[in-house]
C-alpha atoms as a PDB file:
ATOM      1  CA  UNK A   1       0.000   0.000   0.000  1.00  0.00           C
ATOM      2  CA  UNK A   2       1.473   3.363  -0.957  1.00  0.00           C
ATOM      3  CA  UNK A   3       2.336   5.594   1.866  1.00  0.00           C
ATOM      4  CA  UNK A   4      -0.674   8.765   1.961  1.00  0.00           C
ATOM      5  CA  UNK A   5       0.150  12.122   1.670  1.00  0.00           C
ATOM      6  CA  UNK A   6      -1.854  14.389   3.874  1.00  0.00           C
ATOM      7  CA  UNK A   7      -2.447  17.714   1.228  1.00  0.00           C
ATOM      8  CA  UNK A   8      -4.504  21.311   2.486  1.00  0.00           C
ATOM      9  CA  UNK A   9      -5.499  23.896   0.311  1.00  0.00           C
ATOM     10  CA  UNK A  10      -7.138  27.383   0.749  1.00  0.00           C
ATOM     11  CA  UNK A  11      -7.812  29.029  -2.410  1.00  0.00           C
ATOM     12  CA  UNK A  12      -9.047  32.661  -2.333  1.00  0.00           C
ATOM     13  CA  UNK A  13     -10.932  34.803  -5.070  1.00  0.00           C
ATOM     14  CA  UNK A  14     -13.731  36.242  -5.922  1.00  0.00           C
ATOM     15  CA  UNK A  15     -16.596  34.915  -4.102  1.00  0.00           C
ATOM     16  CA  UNK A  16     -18.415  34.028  -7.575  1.00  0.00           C
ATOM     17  CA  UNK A  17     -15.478  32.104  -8.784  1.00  0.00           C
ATOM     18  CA  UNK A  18     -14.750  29.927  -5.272  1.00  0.00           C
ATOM     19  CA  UNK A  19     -18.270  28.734  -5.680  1.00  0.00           C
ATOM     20  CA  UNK A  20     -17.439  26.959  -9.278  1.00  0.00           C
ATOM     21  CA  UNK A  21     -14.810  25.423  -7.793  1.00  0.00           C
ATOM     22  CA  UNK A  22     -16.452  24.446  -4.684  1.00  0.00           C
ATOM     23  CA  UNK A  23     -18.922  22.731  -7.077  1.00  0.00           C
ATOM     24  CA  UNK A  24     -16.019  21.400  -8.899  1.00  0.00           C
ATOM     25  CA  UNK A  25     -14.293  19.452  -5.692  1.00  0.00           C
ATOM     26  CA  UNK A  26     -17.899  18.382  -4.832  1.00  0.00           C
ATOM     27  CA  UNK A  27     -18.447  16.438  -7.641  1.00  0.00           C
ATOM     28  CA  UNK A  28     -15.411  15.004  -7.617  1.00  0.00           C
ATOM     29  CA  UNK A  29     -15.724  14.084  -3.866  1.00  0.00           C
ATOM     30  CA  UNK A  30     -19.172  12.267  -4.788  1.00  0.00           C
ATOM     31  CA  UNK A  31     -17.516  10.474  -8.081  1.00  0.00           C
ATOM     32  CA  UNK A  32     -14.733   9.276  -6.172  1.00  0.00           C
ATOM     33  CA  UNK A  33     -15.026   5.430  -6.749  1.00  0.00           C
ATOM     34  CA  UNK A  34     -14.911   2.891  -4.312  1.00  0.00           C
ATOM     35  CA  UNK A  35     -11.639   1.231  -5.488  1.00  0.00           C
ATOM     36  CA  UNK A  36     -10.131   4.340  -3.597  1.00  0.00           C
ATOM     37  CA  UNK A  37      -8.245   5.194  -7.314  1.00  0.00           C
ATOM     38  CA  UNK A  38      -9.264   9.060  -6.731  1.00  0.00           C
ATOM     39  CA  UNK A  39     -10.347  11.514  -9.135  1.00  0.00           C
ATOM     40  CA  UNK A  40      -8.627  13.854 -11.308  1.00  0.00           C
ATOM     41  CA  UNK A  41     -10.114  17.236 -12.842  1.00  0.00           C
ATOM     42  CA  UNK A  42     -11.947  16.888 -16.661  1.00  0.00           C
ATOM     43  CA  UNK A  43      -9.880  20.149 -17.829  1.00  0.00           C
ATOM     44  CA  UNK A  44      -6.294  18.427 -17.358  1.00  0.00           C
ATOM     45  CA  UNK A  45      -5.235  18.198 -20.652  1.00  0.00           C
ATOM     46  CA  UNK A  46      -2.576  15.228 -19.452  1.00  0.00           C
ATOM     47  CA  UNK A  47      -3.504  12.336 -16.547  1.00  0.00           C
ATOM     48  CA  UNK A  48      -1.732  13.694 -13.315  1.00  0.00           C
ATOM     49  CA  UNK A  49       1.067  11.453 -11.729  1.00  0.00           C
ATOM     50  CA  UNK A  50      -1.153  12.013  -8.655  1.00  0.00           C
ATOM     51  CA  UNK A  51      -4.760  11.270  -7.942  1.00  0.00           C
ATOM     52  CA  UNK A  52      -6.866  13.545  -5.278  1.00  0.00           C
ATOM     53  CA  UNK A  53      -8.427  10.865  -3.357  1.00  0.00           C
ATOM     54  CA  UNK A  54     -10.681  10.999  -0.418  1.00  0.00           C
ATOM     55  CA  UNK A  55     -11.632  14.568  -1.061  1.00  0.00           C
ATOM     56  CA  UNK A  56     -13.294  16.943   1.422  1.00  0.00           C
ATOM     57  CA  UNK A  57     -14.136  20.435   0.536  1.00  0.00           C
ATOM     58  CA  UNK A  58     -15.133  23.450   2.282  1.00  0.00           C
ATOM     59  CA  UNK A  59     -16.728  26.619   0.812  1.00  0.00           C
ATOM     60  CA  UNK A  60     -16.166  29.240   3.560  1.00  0.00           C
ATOM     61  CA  UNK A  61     -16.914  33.047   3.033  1.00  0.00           C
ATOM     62  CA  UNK A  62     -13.917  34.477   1.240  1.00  0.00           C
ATOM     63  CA  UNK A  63     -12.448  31.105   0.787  1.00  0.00           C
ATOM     64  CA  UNK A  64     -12.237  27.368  -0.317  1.00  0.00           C
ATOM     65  CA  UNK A  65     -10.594  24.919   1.410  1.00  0.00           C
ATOM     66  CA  UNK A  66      -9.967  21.694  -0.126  1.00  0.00           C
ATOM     67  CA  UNK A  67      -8.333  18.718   1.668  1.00  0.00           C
ATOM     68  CA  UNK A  68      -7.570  15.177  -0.117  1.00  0.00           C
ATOM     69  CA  UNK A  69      -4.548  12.565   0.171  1.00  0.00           C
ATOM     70  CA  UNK A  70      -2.344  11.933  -2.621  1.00  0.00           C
ATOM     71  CA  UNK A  71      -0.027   8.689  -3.157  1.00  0.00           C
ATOM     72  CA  UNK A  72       3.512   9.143  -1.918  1.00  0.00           C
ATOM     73  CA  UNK A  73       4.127  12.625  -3.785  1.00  0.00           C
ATOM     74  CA  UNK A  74       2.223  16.022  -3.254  1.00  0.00           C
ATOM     75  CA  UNK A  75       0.857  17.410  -6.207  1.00  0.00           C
ATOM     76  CA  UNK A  76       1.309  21.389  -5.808  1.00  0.00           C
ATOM     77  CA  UNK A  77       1.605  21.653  -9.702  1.00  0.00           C
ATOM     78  CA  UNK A  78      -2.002  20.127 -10.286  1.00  0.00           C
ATOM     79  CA  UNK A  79      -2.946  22.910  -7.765  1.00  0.00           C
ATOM     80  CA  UNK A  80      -1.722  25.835 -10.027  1.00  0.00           C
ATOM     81  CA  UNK A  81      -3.539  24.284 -12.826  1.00  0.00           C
ATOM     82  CA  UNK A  82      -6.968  23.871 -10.754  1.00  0.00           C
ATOM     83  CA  UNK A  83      -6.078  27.578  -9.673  1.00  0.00           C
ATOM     84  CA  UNK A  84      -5.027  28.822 -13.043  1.00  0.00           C
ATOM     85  CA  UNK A  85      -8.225  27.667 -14.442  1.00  0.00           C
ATOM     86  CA  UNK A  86     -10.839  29.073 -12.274  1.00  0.00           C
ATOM     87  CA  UNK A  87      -9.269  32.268 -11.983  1.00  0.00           C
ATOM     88  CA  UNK A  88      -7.763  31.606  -7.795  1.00  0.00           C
ATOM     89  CA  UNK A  89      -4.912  32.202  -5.404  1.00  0.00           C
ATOM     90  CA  UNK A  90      -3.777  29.300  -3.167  1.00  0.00           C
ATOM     91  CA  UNK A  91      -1.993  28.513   0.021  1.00  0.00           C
ATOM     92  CA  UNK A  92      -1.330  24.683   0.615  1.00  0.00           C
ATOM     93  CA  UNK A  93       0.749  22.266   2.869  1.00  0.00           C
ATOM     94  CA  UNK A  94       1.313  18.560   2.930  1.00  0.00           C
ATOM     95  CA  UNK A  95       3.048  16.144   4.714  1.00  0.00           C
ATOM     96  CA  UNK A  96       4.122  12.845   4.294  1.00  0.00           C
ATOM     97  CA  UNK A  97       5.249  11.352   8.127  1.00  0.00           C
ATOM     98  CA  UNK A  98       6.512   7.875   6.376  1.00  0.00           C
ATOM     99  CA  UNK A  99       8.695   9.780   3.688  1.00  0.00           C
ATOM    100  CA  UNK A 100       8.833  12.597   6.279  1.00  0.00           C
ATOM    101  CA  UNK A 101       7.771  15.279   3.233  1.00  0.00           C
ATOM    102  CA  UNK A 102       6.814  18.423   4.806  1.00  0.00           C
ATOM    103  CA  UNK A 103       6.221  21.288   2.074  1.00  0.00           C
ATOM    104  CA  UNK A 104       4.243  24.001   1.742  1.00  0.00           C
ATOM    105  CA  UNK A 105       3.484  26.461  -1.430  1.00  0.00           C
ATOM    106  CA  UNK A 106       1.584  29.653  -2.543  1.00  0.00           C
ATOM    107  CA  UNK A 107       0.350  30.575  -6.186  1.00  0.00           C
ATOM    108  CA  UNK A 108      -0.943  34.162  -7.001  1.00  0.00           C
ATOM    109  CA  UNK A 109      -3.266  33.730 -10.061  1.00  0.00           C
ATOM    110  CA  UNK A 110      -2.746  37.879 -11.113  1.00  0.00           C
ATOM    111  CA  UNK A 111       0.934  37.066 -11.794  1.00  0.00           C
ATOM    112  CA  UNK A 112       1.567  33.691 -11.958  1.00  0.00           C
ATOM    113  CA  UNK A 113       3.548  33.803  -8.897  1.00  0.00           C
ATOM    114  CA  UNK A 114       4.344  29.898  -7.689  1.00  0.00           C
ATOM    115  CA  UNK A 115       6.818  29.433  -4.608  1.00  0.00           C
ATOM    116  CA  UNK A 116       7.472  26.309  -3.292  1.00  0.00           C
ATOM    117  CA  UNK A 117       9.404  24.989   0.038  1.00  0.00           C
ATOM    118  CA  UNK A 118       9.830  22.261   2.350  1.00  0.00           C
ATOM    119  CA  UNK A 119      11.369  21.338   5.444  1.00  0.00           C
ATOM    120  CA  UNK A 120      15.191  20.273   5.105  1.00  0.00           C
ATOM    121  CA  UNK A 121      17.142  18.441   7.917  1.00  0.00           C
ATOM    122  CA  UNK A 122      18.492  21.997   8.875  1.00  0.00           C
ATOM    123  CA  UNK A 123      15.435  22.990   9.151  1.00  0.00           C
ATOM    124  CA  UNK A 124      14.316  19.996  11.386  1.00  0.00           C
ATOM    125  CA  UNK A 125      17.731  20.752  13.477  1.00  0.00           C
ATOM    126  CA  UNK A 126      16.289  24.039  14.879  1.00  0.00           C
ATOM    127  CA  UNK A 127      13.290  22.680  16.211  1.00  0.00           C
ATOM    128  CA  UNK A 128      13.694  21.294  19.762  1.00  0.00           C
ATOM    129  CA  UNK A 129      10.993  19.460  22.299  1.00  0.00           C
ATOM    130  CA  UNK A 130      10.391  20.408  26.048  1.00  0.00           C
ATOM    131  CA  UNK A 131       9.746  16.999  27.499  1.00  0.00           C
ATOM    132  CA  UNK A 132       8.585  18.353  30.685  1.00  0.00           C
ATOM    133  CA  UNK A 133       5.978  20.729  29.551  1.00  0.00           C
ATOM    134  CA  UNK A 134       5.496  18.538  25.739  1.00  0.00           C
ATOM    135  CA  UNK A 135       6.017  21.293  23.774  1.00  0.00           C
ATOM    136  CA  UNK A 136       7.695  22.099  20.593  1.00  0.00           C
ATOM    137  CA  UNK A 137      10.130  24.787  20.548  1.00  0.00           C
ATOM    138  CA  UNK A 138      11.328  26.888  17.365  1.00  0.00           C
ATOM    139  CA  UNK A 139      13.048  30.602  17.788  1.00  0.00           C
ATOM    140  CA  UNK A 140      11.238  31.283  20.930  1.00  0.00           C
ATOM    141  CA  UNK A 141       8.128  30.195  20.231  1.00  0.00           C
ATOM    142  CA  UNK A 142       6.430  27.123  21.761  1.00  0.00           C
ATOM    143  CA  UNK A 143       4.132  24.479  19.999  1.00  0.00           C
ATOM    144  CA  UNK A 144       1.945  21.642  21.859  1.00  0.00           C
ATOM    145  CA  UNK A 145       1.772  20.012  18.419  1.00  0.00           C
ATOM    146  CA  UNK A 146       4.410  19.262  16.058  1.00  0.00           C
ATOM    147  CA  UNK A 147       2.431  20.262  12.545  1.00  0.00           C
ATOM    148  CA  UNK A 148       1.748  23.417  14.146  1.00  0.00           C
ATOM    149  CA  UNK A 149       5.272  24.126  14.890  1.00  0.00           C
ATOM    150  CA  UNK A 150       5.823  22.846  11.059  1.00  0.00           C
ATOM    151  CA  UNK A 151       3.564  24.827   9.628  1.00  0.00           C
ATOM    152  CA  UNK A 152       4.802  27.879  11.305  1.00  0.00           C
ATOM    153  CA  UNK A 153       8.483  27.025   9.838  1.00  0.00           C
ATOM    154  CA  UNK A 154       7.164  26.405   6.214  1.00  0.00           C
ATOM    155  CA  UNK A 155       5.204  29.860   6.224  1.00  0.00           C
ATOM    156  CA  UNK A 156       8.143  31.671   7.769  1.00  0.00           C
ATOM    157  CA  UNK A 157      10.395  30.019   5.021  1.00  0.00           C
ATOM    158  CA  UNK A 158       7.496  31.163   2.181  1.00  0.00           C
ATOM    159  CA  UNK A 159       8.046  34.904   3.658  1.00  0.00           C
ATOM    160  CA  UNK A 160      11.432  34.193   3.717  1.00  0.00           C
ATOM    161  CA  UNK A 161      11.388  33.570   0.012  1.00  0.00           C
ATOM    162  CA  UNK A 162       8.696  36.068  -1.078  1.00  0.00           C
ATOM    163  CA  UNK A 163      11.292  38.884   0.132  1.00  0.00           C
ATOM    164  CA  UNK A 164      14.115  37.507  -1.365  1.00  0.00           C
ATOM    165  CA  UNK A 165      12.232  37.880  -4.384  1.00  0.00           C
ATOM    166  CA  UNK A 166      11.279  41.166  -3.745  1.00  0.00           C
ATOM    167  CA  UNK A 167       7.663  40.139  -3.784  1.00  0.00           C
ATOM    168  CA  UNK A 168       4.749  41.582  -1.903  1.00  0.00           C
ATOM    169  CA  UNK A 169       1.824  39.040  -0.336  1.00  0.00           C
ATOM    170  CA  UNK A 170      -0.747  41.831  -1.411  1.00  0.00           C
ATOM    171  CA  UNK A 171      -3.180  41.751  -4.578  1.00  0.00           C
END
């Protein structure tokens, strides 16, 4: 059985367009057979390396969040394309604990901004555990749960990135 990758999305847009895709994830989510093969989206003009399977989406106001599992790889570039096509920003993360593949990545539709970054062993080096009060602890800050204190690396490194590139988070 191939190891599951645990993927998160929040797309953001215009209210009109998160709905089509909201409609979009739900009707893959309800054609997702029961041989657990996953769905992939009707627009893509080539068959992705990696299904979305086990879909759950979320229409929320001012945004759509989509969770799914993927076999052994994330799929960020299918993202972009899903994004690309109904007009949307996105901020995802995965992880992988088998594989231990922690990434996260951003797309800005306007521009066609796509950054990408995961956790390296440096970055795991830096992040130390209080076993008496069982927390996580990264640059001062403490974490009662590891993907929390993840997360928090993988957007700092996405910052990190965005000014390097001399990029700004706004629309």
């Amino acid at each position: 059985m191939a190891n599951h990758v645990f993927n998160e999305v929040n797309f953001h847009g215009p209210d009109s367009d998160l709905m089509v895709a909201a409609h979009f994830f739900e009707q893959m989510e309800a054609c997702e057979p029961k041989t657990e093969e996953g769905q992939w989206p009707h627009f893509f003009i080539e068959m992705p390396k990696h299904f979305f399977a086990y879909i759950e989406a979320a229409h929320l106001p001012g945004m759509l969040r989509v969770e799914y599992q993927t076999d052994w790889y994330p799929n960020p570039e299918d993202l972009v394309i899903i994004a690309s096509h109904f007009g949307l920003d996105f901020e995802s993360s995965y992880v992988e604990h088998g594989n231990g593949y922690y990434g996260a990545c951003r797309f800005r539709y306007d521009d066609g901004r796509f950054l990408h970054t995961w956790l390296q062993e440096s970055d795991l080096m830096q992040i130390g555990y209080d076993d008496q009060k069982r927390e996580y602890l990264y640059n001062e800050l403490r974490f009662k749960f590891q993907g929390n204190c993840y997360n928090h690396v993988l957007k700092e490194k996405l910052d990190a990135l965005e000014q390097h590139l001399g990029l700004s988070r706004g629309r």
